[in-house]
C-alpha atoms as a PDB file:
ATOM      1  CA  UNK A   1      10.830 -23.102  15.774  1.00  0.00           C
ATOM      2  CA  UNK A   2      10.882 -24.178  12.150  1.00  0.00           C
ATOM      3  CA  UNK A   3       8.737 -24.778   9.762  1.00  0.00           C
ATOM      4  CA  UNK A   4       9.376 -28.430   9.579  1.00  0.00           C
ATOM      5  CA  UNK A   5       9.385 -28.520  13.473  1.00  0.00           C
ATOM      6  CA  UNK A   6       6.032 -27.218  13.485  1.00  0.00           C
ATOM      7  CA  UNK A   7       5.144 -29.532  10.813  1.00  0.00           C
ATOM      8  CA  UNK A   8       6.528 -32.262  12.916  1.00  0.00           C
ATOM      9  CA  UNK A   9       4.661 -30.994  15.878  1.00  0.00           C
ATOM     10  CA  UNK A  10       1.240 -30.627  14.164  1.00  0.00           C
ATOM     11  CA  UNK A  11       1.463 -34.198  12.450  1.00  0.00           C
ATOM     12  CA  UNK A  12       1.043 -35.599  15.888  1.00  0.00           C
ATOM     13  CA  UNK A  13      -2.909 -33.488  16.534  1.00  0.00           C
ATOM     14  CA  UNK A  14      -5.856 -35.204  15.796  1.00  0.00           C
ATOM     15  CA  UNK A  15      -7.958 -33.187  13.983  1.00  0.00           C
ATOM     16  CA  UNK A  16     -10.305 -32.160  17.097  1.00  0.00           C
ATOM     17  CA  UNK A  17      -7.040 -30.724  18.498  1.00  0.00           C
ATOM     18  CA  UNK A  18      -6.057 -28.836  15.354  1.00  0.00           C
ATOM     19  CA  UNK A  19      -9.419 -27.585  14.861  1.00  0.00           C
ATOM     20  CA  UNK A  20      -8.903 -25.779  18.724  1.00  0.00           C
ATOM     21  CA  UNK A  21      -5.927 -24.709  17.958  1.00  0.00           C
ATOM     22  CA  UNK A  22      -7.072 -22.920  14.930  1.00  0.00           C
ATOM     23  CA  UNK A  23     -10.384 -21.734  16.924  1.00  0.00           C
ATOM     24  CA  UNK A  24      -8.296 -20.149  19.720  1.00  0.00           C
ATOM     25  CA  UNK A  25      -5.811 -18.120  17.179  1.00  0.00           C
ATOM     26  CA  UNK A  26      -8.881 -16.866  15.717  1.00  0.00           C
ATOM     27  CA  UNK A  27     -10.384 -15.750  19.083  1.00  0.00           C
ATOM     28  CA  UNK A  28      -7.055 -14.512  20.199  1.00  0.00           C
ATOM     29  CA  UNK A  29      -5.409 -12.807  17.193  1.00  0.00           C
ATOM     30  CA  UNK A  30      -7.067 -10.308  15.072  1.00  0.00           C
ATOM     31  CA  UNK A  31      -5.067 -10.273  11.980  1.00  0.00           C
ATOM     32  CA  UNK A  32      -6.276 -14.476  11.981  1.00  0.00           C
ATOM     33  CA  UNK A  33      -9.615 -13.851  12.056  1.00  0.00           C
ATOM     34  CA  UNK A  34      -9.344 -11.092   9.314  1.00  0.00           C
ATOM     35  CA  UNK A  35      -7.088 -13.886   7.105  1.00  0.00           C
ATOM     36  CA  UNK A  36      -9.762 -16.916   7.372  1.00  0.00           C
ATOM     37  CA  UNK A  37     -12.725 -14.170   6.699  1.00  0.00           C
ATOM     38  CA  UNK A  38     -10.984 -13.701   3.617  1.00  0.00           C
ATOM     39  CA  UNK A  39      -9.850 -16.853   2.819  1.00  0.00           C
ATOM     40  CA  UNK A  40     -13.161 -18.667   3.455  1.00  0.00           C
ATOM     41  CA  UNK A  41     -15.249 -15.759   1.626  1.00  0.00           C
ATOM     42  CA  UNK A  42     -12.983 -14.300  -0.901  1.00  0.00           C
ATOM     43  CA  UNK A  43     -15.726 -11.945  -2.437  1.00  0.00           C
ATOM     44  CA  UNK A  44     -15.511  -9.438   0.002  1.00  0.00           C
ATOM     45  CA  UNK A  45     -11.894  -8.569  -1.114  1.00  0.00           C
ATOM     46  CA  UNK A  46     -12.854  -5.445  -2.481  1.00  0.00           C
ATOM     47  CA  UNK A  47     -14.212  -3.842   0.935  1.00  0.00           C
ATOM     48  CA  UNK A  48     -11.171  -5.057   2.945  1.00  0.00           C
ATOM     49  CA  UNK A  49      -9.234  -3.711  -0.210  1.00  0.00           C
ATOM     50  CA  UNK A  50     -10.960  -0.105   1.119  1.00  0.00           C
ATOM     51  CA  UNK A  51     -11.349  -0.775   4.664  1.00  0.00           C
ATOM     52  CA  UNK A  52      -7.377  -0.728   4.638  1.00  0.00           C
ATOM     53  CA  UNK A  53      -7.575   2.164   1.687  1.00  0.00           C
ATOM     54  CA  UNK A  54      -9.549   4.131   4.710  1.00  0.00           C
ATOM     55  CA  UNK A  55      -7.132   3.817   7.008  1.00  0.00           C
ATOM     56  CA  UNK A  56      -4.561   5.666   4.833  1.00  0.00           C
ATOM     57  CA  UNK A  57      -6.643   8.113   3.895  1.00  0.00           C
ATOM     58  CA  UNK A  58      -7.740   9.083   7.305  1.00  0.00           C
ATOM     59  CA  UNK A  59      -3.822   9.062   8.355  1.00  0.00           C
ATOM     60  CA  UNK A  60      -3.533  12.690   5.431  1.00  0.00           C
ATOM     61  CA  UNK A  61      -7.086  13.665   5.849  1.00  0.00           C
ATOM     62  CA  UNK A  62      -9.198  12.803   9.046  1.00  0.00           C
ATOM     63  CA  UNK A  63     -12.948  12.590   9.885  1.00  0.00           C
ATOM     64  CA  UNK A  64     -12.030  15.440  12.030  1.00  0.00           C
ATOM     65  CA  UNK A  65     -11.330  19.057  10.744  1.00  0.00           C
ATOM     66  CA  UNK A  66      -7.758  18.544  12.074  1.00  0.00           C
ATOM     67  CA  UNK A  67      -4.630  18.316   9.726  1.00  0.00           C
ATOM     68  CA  UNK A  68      -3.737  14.794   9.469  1.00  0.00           C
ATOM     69  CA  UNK A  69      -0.551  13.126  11.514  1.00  0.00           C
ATOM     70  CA  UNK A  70       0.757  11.686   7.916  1.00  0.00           C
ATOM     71  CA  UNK A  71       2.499   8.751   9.792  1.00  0.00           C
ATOM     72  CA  UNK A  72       3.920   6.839   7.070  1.00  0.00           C
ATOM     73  CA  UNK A  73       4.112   3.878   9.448  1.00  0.00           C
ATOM     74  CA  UNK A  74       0.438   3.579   9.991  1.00  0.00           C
ATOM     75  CA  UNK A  75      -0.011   3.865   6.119  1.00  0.00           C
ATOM     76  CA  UNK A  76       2.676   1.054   5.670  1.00  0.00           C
ATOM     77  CA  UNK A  77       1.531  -1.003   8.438  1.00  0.00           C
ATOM     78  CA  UNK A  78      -2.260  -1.217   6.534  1.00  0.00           C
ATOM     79  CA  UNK A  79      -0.711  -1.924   3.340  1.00  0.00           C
ATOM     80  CA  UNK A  80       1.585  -4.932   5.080  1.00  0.00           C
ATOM     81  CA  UNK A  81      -1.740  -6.208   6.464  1.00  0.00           C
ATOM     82  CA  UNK A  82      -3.759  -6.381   3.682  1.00  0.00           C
ATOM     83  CA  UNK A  83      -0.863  -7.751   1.468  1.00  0.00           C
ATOM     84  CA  UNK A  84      -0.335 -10.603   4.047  1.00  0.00           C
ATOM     85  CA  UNK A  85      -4.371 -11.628   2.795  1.00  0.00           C
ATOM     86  CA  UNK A  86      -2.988 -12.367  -0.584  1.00  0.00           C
ATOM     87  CA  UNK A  87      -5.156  -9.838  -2.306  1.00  0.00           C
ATOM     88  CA  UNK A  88      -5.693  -9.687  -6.131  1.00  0.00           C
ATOM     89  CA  UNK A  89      -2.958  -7.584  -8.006  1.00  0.00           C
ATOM     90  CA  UNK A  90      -4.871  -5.018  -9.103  1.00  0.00           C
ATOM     91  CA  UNK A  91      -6.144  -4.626  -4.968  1.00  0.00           C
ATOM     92  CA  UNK A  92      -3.070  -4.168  -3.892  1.00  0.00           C
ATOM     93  CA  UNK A  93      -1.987  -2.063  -6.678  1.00  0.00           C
ATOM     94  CA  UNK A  94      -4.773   0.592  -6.036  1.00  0.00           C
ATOM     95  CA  UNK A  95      -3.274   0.257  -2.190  1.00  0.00           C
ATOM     96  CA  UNK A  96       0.271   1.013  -2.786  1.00  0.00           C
ATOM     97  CA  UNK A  97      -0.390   3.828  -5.306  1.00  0.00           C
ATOM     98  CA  UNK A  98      -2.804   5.094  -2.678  1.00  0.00           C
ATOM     99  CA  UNK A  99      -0.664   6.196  -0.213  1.00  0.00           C
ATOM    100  CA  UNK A 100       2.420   8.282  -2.335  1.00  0.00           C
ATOM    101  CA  UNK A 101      -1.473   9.680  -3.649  1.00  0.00           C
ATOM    102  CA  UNK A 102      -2.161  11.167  -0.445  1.00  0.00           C
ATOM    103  CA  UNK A 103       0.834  11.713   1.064  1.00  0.00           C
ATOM    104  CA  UNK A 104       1.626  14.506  -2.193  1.00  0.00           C
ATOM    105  CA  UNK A 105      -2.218  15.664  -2.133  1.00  0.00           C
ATOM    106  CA  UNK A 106      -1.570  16.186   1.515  1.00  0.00           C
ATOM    107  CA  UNK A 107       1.400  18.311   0.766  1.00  0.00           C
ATOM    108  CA  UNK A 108      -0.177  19.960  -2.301  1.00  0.00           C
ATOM    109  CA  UNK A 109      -3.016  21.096   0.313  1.00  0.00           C
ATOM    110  CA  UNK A 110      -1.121  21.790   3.714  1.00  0.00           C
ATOM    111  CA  UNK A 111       2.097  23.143   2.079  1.00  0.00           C
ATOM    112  CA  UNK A 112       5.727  22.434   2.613  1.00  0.00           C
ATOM    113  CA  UNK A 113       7.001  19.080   4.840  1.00  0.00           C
ATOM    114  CA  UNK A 114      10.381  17.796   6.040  1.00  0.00           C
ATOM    115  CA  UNK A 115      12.803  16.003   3.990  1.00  0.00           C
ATOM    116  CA  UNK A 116      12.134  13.140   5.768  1.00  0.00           C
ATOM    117  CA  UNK A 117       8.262  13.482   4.524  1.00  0.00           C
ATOM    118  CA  UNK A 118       9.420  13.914   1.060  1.00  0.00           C
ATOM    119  CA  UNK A 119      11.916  10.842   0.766  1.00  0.00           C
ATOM    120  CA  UNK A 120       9.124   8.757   2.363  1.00  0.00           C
ATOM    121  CA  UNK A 121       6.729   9.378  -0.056  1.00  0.00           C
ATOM    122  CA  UNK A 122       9.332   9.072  -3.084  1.00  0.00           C
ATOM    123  CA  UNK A 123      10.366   5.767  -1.415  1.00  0.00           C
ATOM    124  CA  UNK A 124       6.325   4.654  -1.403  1.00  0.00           C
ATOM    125  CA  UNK A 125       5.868   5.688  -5.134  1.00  0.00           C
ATOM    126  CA  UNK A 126       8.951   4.029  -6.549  1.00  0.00           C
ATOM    127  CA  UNK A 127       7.254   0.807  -4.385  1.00  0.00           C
ATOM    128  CA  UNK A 128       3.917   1.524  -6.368  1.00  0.00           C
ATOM    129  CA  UNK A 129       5.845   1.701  -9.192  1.00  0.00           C
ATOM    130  CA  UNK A 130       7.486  -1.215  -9.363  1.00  0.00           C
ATOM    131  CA  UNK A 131       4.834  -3.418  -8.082  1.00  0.00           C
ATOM    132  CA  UNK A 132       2.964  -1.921 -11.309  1.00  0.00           C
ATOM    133  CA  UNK A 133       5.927  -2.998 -13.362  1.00  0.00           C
ATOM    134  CA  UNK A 134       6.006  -6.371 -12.121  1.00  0.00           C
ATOM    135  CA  UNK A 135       2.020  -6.777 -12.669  1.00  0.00           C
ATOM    136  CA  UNK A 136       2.031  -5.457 -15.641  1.00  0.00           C
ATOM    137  CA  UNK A 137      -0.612  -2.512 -14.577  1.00  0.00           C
ATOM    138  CA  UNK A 138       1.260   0.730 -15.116  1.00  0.00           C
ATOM    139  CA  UNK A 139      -1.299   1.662 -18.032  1.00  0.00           C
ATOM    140  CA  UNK A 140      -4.036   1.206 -15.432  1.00  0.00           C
ATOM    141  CA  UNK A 141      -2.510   3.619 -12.841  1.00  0.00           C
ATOM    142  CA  UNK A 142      -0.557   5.813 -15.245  1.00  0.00           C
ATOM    143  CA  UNK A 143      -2.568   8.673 -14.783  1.00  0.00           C
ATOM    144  CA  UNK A 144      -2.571   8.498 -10.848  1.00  0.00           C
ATOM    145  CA  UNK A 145       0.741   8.480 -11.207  1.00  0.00           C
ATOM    146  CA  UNK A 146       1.025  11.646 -12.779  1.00  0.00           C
ATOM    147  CA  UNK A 147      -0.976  13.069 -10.370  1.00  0.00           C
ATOM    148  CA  UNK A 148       1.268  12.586  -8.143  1.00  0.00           C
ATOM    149  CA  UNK A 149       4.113  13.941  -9.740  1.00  0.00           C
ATOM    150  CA  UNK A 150       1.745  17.185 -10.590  1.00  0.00           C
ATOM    151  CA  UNK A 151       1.114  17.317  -6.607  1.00  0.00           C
ATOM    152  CA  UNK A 152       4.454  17.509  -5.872  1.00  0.00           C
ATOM    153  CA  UNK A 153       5.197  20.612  -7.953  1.00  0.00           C
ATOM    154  CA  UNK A 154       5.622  23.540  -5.306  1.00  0.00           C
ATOM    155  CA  UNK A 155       7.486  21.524  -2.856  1.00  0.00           C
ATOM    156  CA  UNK A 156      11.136  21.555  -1.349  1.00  0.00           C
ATOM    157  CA  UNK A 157      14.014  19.530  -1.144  1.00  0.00           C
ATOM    158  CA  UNK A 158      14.049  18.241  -4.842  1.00  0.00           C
ATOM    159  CA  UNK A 159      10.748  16.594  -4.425  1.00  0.00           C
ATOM    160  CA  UNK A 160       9.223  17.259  -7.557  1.00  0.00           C
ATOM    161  CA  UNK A 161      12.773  16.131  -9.053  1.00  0.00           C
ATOM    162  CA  UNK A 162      12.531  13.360  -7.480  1.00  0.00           C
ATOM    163  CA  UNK A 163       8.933  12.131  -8.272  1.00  0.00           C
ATOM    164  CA  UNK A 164       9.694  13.117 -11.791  1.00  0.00           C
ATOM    165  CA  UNK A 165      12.406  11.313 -12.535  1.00  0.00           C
ATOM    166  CA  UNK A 166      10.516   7.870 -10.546  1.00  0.00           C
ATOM    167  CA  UNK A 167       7.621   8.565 -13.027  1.00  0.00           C
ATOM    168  CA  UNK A 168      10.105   9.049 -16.274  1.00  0.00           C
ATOM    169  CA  UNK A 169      11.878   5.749 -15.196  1.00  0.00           C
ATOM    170  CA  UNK A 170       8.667   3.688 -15.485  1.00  0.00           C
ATOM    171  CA  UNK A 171       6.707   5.979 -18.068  1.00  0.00           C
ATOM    172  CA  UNK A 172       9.423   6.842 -20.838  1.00  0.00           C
ATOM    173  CA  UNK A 173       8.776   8.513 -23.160  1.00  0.00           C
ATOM    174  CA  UNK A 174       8.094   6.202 -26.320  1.00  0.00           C
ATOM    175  CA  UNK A 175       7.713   8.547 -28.712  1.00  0.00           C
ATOM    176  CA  UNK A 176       9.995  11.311 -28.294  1.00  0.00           C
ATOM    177  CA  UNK A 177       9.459  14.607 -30.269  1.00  0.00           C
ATOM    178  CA  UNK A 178      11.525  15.054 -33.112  1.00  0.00           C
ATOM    179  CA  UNK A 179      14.857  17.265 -33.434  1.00  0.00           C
ATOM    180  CA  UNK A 180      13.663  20.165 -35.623  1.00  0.00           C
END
């Protein structure tokens, strides 16, 4: 159905109806009860902003004394979530630098991953990255970003290449040494 279908559709409730409607989504769907909590008390931005910051950390690093399952998709699937509440920038920013954060302390820590491990968290800092471009924050987060690149030092597959070369793309070097 489109939008304008919908529109159509909805035009036609009175507002007793509309308000059910909206009462039984709420009741029914988690994700719209989490959106009008926000929307109707945007303070408490900051503790979803960690609620969904816990779940990523607890993906590398559990409660438990177990290695983490590092599933990129749970990570992701927070991040999608809490950027569908229309968070501040700088909320989301400290989300999506967050998880290329843990995934290379979690490799620092635990040792050498698959490729596939590697390109994903690449592929999630170059997303940071350019989300801090487009916001205007990569002073804010520059040093977490080198932290990252510093994590990935003793790991395969080109990693720290990699992570390197994402961080000189956004950080260049403005004031290059010079030729002696």
């Amino acid at each position: 159905m489109s939008k304008i279908a919908l529109k159509k559709e909805l035009n036609s409730f009175t507002k007793e109806q509309l308000v059910g409607q909206i009462l039984e989504l709420y009741d029914t769907y988690k994700q719209v009860k989490e959106y009008y909590k926000h929307y109707l008390n945007p303070q408490d931005e900051s503790d979803l902003m960690e609620k969904y910051k816990s779940i990523i950390v607890t993906e590398f690093y559990p409660k438990s004394n177990r290695i983490g399952d590092a599933r990129f998709s749970v990570a992701k699937k927070a991040i999608a979530d809490f950027r569908a509440l229309h968070p501040s920038p700088d909320l989301l920013a400290e989300l999506l630098v967050t998880l290329p954060e843990q995934a290379c302390q979690f490799t620092h820590d635990y040792g050498d991953m698959s490729e596939q491990y590697y390109t994903s968290a690449a592929n999630n800092f170059e997303v940071a990255l350019k989300f801090l471009k487009k916001e205007n924050l990569l002073d804010k987060f520059k040093s977490r970003c080198r932290g990252c690149v510093d994590n990935s030092e003793c790991c395969g597959y080109g990693f720290r290449d990699d992570m390197e070369q994402l961080f000189d793309d956004y950080y260049p070097d403005l004031d290059p040494e010079p030729d002696e």
